[in-house]
PDB file of N, CA and C in Angstrom:
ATOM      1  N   UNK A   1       0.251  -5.805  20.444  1.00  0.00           N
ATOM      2  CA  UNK A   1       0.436  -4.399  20.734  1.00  0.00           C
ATOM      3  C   UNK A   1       1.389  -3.822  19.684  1.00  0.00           C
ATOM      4  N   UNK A   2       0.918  -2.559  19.322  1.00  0.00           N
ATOM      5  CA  UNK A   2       2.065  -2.052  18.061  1.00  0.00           C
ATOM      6  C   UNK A   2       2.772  -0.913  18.453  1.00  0.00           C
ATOM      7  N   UNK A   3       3.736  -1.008  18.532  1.00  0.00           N
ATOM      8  CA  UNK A   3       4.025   0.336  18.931  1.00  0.00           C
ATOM      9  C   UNK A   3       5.243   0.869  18.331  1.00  0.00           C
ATOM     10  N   UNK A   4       5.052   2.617  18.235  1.00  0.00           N
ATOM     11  CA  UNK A   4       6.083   2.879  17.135  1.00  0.00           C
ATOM     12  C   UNK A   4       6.111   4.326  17.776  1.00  0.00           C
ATOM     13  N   UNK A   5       6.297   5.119  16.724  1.00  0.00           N
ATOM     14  CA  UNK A   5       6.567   6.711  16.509  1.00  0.00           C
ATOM     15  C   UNK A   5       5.950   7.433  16.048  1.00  0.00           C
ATOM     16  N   UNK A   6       5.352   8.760  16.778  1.00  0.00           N
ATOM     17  CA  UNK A   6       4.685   9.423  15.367  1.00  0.00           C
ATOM     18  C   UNK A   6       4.845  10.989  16.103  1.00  0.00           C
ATOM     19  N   UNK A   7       4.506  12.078  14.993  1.00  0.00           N
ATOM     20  CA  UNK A   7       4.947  13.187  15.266  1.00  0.00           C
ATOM     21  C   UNK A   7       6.139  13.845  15.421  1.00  0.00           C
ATOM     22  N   UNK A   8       6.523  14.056  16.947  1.00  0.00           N
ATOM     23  CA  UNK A   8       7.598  14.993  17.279  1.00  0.00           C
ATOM     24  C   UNK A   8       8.411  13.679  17.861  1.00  0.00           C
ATOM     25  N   UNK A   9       8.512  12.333  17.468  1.00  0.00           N
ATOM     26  CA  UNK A   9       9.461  11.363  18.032  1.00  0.00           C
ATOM     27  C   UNK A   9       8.374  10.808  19.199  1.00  0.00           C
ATOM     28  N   UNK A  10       7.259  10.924  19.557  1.00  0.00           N
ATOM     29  CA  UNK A  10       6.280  10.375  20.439  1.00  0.00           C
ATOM     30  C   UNK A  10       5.913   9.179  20.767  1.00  0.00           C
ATOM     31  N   UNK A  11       6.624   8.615  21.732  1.00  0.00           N
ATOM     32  CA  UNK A  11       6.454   6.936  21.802  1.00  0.00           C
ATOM     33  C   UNK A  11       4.997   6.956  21.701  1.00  0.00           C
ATOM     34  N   UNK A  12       3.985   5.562  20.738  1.00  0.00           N
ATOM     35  CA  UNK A  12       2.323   5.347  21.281  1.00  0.00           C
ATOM     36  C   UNK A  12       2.495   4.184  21.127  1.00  0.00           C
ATOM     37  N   UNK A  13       1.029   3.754  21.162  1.00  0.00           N
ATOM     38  CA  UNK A  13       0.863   2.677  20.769  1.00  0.00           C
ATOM     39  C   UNK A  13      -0.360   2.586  20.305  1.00  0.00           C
ATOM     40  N   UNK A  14      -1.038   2.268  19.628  1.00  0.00           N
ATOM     41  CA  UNK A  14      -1.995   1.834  18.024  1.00  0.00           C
ATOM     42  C   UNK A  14      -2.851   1.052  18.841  1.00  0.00           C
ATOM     43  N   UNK A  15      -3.902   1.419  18.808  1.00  0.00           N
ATOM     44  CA  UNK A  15      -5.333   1.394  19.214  1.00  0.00           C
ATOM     45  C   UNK A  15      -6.286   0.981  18.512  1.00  0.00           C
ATOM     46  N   UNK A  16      -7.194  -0.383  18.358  1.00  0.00           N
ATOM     47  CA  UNK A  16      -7.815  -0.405  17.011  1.00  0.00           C
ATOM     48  C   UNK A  16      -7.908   0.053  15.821  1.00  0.00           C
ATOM     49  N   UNK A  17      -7.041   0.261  15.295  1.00  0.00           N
ATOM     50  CA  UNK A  17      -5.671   0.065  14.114  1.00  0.00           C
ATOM     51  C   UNK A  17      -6.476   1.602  13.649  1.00  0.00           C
ATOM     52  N   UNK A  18      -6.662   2.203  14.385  1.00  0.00           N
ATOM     53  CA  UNK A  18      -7.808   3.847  13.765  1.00  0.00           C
ATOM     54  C   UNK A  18      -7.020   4.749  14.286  1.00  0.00           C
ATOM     55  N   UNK A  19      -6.518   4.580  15.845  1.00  0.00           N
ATOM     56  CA  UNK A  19      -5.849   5.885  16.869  1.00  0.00           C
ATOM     57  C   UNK A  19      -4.813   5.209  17.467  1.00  0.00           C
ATOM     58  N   UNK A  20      -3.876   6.259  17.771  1.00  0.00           N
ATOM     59  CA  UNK A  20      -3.221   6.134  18.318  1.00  0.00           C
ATOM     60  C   UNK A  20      -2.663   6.717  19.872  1.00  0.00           C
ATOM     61  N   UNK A  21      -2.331   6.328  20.924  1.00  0.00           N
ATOM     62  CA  UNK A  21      -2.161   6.592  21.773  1.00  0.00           C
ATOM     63  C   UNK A  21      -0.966   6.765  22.706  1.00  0.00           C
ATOM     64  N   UNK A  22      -0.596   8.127  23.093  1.00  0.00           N
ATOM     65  CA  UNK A  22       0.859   8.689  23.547  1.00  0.00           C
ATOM     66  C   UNK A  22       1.012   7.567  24.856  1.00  0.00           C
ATOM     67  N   UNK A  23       2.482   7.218  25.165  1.00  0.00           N
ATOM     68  CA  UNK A  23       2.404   5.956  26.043  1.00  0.00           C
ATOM     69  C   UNK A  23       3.603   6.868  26.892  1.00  0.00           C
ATOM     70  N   UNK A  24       4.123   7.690  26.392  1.00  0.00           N
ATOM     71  CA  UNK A  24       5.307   8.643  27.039  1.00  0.00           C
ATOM     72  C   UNK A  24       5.228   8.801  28.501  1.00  0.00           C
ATOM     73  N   UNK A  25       4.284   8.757  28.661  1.00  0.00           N
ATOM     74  CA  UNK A  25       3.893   8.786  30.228  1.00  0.00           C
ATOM     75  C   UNK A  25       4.281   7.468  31.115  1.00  0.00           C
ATOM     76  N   UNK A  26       4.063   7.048  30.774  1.00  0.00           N
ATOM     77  CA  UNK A  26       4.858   5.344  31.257  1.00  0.00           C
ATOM     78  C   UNK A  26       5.881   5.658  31.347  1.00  0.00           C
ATOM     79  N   UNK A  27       6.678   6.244  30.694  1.00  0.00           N
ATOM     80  CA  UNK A  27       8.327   6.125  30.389  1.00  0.00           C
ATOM     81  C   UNK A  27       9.151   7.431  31.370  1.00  0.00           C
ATOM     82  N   UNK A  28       8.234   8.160  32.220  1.00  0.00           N
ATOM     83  CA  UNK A  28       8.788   9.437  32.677  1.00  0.00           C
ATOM     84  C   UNK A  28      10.248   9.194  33.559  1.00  0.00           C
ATOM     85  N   UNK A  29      10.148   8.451  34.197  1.00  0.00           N
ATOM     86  CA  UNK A  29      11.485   7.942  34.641  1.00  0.00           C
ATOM     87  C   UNK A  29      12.809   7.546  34.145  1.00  0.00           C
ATOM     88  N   UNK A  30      12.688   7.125  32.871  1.00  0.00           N
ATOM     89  CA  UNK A  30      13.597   6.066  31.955  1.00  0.00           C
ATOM     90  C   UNK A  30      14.380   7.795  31.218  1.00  0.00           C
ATOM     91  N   UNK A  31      15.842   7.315  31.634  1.00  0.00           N
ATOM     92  CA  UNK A  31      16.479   8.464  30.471  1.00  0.00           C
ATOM     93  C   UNK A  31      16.977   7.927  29.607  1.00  0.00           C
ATOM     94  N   UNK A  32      16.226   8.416  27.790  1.00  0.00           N
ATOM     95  CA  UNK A  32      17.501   7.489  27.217  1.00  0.00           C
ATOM     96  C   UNK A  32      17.646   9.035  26.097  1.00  0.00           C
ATOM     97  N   UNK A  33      18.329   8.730  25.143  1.00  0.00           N
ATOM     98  CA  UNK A  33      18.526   9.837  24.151  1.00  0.00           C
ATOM     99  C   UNK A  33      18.366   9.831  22.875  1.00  0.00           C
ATOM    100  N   UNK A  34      17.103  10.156  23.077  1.00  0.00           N
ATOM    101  CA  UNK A  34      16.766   9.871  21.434  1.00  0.00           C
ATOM    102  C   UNK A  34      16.036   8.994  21.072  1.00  0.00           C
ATOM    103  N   UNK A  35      15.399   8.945  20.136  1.00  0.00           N
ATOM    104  CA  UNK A  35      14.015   7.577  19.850  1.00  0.00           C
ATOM    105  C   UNK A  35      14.751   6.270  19.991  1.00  0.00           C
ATOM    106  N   UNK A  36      16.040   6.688  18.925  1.00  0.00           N
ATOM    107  CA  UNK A  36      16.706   5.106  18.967  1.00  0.00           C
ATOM    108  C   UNK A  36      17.132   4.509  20.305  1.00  0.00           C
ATOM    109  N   UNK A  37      17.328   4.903  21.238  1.00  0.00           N
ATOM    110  CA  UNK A  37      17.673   4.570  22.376  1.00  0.00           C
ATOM    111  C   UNK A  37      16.158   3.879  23.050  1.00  0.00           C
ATOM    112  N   UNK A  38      15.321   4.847  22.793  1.00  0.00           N
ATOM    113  CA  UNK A  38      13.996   4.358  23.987  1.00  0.00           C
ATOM    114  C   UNK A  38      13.385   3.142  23.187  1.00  0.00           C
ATOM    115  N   UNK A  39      13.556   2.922  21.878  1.00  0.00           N
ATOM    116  CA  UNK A  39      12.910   1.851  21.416  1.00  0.00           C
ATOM    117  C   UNK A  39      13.522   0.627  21.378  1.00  0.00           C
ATOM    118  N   UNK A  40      14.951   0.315  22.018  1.00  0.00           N
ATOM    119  CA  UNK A  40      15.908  -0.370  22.261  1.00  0.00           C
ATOM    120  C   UNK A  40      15.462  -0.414  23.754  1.00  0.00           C
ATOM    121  N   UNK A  41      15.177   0.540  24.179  1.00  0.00           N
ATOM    122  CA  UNK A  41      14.962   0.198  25.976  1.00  0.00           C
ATOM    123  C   UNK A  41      13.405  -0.080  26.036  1.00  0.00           C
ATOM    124  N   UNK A  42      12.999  -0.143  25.737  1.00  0.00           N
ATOM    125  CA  UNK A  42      10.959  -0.104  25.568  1.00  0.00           C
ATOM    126  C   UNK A  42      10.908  -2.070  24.564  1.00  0.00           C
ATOM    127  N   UNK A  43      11.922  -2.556  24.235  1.00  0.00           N
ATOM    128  CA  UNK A  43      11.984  -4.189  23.552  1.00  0.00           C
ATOM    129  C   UNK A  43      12.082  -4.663  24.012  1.00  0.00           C
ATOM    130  N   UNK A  44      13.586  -4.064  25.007  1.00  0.00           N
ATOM    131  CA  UNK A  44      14.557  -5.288  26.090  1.00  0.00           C
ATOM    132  C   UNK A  44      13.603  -5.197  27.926  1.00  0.00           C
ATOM    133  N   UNK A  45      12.657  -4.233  27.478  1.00  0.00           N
ATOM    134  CA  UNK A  45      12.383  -4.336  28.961  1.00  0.00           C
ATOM    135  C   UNK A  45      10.628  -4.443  28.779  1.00  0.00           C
ATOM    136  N   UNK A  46      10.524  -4.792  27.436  1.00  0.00           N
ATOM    137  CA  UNK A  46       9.060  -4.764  27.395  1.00  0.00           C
ATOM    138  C   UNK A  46       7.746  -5.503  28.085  1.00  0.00           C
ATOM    139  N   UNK A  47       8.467  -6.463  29.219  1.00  0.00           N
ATOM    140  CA  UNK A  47       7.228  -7.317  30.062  1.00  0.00           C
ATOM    141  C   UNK A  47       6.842  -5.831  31.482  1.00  0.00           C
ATOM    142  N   UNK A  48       8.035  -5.083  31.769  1.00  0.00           N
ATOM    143  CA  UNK A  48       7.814  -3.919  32.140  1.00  0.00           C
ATOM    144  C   UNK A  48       6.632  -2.857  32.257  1.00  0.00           C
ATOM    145  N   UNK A  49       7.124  -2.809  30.774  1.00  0.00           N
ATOM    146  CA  UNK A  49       6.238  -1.674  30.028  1.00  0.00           C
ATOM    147  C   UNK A  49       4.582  -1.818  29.835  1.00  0.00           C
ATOM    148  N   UNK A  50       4.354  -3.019  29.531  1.00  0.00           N
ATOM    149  CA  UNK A  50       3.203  -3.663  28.707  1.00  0.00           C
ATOM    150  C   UNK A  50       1.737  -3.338  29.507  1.00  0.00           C
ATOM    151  N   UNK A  51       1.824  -3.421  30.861  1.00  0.00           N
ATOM    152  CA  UNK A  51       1.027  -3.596  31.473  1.00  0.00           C
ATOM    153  C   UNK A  51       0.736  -1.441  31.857  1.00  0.00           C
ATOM    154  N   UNK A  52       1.648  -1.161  32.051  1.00  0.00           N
ATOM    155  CA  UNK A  52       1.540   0.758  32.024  1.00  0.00           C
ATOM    156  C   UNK A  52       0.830   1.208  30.670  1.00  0.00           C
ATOM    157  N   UNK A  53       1.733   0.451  29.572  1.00  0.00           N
ATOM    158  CA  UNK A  53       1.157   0.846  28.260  1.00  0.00           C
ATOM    159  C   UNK A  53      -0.068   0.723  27.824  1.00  0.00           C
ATOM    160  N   UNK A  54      -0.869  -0.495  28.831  1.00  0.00           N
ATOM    161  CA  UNK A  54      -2.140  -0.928  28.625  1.00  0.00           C
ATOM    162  C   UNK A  54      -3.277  -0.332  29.078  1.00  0.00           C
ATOM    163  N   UNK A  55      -2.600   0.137  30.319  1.00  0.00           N
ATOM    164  CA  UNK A  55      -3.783   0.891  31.416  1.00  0.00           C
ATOM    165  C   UNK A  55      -3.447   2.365  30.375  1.00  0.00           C
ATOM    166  N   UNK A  56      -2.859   3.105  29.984  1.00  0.00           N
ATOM    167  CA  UNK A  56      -2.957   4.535  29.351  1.00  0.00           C
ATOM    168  C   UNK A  56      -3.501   4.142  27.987  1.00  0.00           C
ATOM    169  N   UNK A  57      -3.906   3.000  27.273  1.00  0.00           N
ATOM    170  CA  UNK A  57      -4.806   2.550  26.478  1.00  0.00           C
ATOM    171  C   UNK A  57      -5.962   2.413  27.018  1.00  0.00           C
ATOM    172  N   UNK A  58      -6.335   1.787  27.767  1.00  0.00           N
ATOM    173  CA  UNK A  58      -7.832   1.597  28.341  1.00  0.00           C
ATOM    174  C   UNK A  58      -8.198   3.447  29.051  1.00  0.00           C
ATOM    175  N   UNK A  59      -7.725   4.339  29.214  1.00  0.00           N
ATOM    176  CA  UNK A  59      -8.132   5.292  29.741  1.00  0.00           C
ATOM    177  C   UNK A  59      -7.890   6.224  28.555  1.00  0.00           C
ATOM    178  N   UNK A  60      -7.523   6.070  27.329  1.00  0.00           N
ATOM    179  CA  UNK A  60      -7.226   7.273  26.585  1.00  0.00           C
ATOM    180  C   UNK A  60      -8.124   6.774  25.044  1.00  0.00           C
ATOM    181  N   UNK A  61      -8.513   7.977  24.540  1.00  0.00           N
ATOM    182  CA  UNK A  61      -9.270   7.436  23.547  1.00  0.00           C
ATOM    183  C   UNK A  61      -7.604   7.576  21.954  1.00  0.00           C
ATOM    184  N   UNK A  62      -6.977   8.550  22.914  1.00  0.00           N
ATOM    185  CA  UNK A  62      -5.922   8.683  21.336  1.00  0.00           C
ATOM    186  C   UNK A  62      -5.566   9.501  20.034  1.00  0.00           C
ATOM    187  N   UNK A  63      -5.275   9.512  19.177  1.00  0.00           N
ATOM    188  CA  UNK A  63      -5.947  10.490  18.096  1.00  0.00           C
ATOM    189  C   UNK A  63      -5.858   9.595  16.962  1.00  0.00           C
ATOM    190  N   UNK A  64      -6.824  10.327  15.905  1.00  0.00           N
ATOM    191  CA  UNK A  64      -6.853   9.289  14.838  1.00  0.00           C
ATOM    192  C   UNK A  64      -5.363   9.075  14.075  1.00  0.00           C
ATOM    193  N   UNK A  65      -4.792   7.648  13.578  1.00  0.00           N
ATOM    194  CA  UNK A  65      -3.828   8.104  12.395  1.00  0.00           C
ATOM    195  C   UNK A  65      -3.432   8.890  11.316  1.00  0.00           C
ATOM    196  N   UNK A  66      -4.866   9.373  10.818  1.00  0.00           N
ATOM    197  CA  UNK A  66      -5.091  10.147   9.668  1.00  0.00           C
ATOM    198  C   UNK A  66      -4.928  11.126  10.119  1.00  0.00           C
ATOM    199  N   UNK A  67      -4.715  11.859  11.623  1.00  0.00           N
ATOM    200  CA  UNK A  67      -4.369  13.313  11.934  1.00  0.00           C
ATOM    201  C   UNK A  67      -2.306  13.373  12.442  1.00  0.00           C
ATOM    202  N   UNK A  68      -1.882  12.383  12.308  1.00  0.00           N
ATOM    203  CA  UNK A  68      -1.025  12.357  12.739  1.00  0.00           C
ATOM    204  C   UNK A  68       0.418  11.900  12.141  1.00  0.00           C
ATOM    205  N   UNK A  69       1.777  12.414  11.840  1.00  0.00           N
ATOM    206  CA  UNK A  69       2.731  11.706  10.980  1.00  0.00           C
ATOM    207  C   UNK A  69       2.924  10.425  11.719  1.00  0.00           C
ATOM    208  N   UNK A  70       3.529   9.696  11.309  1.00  0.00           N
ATOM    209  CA  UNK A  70       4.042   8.625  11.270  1.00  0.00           C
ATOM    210  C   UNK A  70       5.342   8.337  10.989  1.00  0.00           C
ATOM    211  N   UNK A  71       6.328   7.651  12.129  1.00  0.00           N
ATOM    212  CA  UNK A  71       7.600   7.801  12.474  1.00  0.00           C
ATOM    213  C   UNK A  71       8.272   6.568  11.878  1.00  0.00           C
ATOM    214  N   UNK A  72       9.361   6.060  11.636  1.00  0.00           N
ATOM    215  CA  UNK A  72       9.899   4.738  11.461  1.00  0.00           C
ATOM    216  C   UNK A  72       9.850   4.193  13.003  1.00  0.00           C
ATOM    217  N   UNK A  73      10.024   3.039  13.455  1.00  0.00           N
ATOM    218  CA  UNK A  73       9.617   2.368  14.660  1.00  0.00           C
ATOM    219  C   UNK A  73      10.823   2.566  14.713  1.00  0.00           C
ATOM    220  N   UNK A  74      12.221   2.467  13.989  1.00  0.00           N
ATOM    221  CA  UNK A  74      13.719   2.292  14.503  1.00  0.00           C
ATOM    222  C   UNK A  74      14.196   3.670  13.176  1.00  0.00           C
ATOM    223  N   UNK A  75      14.428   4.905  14.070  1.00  0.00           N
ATOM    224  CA  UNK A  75      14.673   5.781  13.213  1.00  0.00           C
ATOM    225  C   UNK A  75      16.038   5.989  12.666  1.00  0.00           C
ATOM    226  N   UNK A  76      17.199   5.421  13.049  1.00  0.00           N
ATOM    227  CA  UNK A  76      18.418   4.806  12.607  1.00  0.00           C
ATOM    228  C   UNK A  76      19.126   3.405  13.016  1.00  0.00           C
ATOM    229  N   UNK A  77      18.337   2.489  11.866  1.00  0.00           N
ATOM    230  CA  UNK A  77      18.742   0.897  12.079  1.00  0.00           C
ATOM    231  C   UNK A  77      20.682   0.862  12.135  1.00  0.00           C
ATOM    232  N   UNK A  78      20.714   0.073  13.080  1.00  0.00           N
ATOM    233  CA  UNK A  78      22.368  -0.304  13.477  1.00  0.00           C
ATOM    234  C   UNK A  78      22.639  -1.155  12.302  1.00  0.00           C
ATOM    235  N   UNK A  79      21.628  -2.190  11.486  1.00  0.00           N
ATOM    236  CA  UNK A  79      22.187  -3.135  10.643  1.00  0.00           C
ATOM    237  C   UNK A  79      21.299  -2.713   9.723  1.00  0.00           C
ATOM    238  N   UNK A  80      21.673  -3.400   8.552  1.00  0.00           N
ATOM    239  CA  UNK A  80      20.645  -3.429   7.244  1.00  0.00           C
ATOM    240  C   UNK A  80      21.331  -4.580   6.623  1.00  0.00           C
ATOM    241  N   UNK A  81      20.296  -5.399   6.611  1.00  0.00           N
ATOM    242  CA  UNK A  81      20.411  -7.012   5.839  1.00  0.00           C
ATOM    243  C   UNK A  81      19.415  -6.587   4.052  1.00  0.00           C
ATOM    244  N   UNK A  82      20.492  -7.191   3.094  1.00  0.00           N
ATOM    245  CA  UNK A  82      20.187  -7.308   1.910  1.00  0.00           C
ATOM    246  C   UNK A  82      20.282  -8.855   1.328  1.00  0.00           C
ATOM    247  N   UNK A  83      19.605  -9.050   0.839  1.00  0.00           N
ATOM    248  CA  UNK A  83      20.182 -10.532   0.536  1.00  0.00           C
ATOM    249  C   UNK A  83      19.524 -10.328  -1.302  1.00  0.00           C
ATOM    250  N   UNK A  84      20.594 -10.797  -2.467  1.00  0.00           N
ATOM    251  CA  UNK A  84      20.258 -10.873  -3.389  1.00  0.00           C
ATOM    252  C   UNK A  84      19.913 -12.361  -4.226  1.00  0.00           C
ATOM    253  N   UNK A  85      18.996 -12.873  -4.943  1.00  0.00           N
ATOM    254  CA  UNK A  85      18.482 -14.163  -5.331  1.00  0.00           C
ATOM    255  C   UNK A  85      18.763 -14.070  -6.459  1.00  0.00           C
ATOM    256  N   UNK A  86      19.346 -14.986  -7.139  1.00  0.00           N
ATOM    257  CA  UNK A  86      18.927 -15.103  -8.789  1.00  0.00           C
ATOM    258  C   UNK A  86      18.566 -17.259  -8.359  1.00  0.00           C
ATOM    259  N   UNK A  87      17.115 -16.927  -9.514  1.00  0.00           N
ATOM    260  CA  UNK A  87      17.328 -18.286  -9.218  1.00  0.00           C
ATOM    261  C   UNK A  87      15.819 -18.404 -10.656  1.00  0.00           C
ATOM    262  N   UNK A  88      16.104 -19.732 -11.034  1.00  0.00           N
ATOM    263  CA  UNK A  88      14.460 -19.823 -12.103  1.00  0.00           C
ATOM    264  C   UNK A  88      13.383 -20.886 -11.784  1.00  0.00           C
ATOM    265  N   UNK A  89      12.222 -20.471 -11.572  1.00  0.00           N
ATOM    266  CA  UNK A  89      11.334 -21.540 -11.295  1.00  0.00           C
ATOM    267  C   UNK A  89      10.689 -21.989 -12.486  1.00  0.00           C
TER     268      UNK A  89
END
């Protein structure tokens, strides 16, 4: 299951890798603030989610990707790992 961001901050989830599908509806209960928050709460609670997220997949056809932006999945990362190599093969 893929699931990320797209548009106006719109939780979906990716539908035979063509459409995508709003999953927000699952989540009407859950308050969090802000993408970064719900995608931190939508990881840690994801055996939850999976099965809501699935049934609004099987009933929704979605919209295509090509009509739609595309969000970072974590729109302000807490860490950023760099690691630099020098080395000769």
């Amino acid at each position: 299951m893929k699931i990320g961001f797209f548009n106006d901050w719109t939780l979906g989830v990716v539908k035979n890798d063509t459409h995508i599908v709003d999953v927000s509806e699952a989540l009407e209960g859950v308050h969090a603030h802000g993408a970064q928050e719900m995608i931190k709460l939508v990881i840690s609670h994801f055996e939850q989610v999976r099965d809501p997220f699935q049934k609004l997949c099987d009933v929704s056809e979605g919209v295509p990707l090509s009509s739609v932006r595309i969000r970072p999945p974590i729109p302000r990362p807490d860490q950023i790992f760099c690691m630099a190599v020098n080395y000769l093969e």
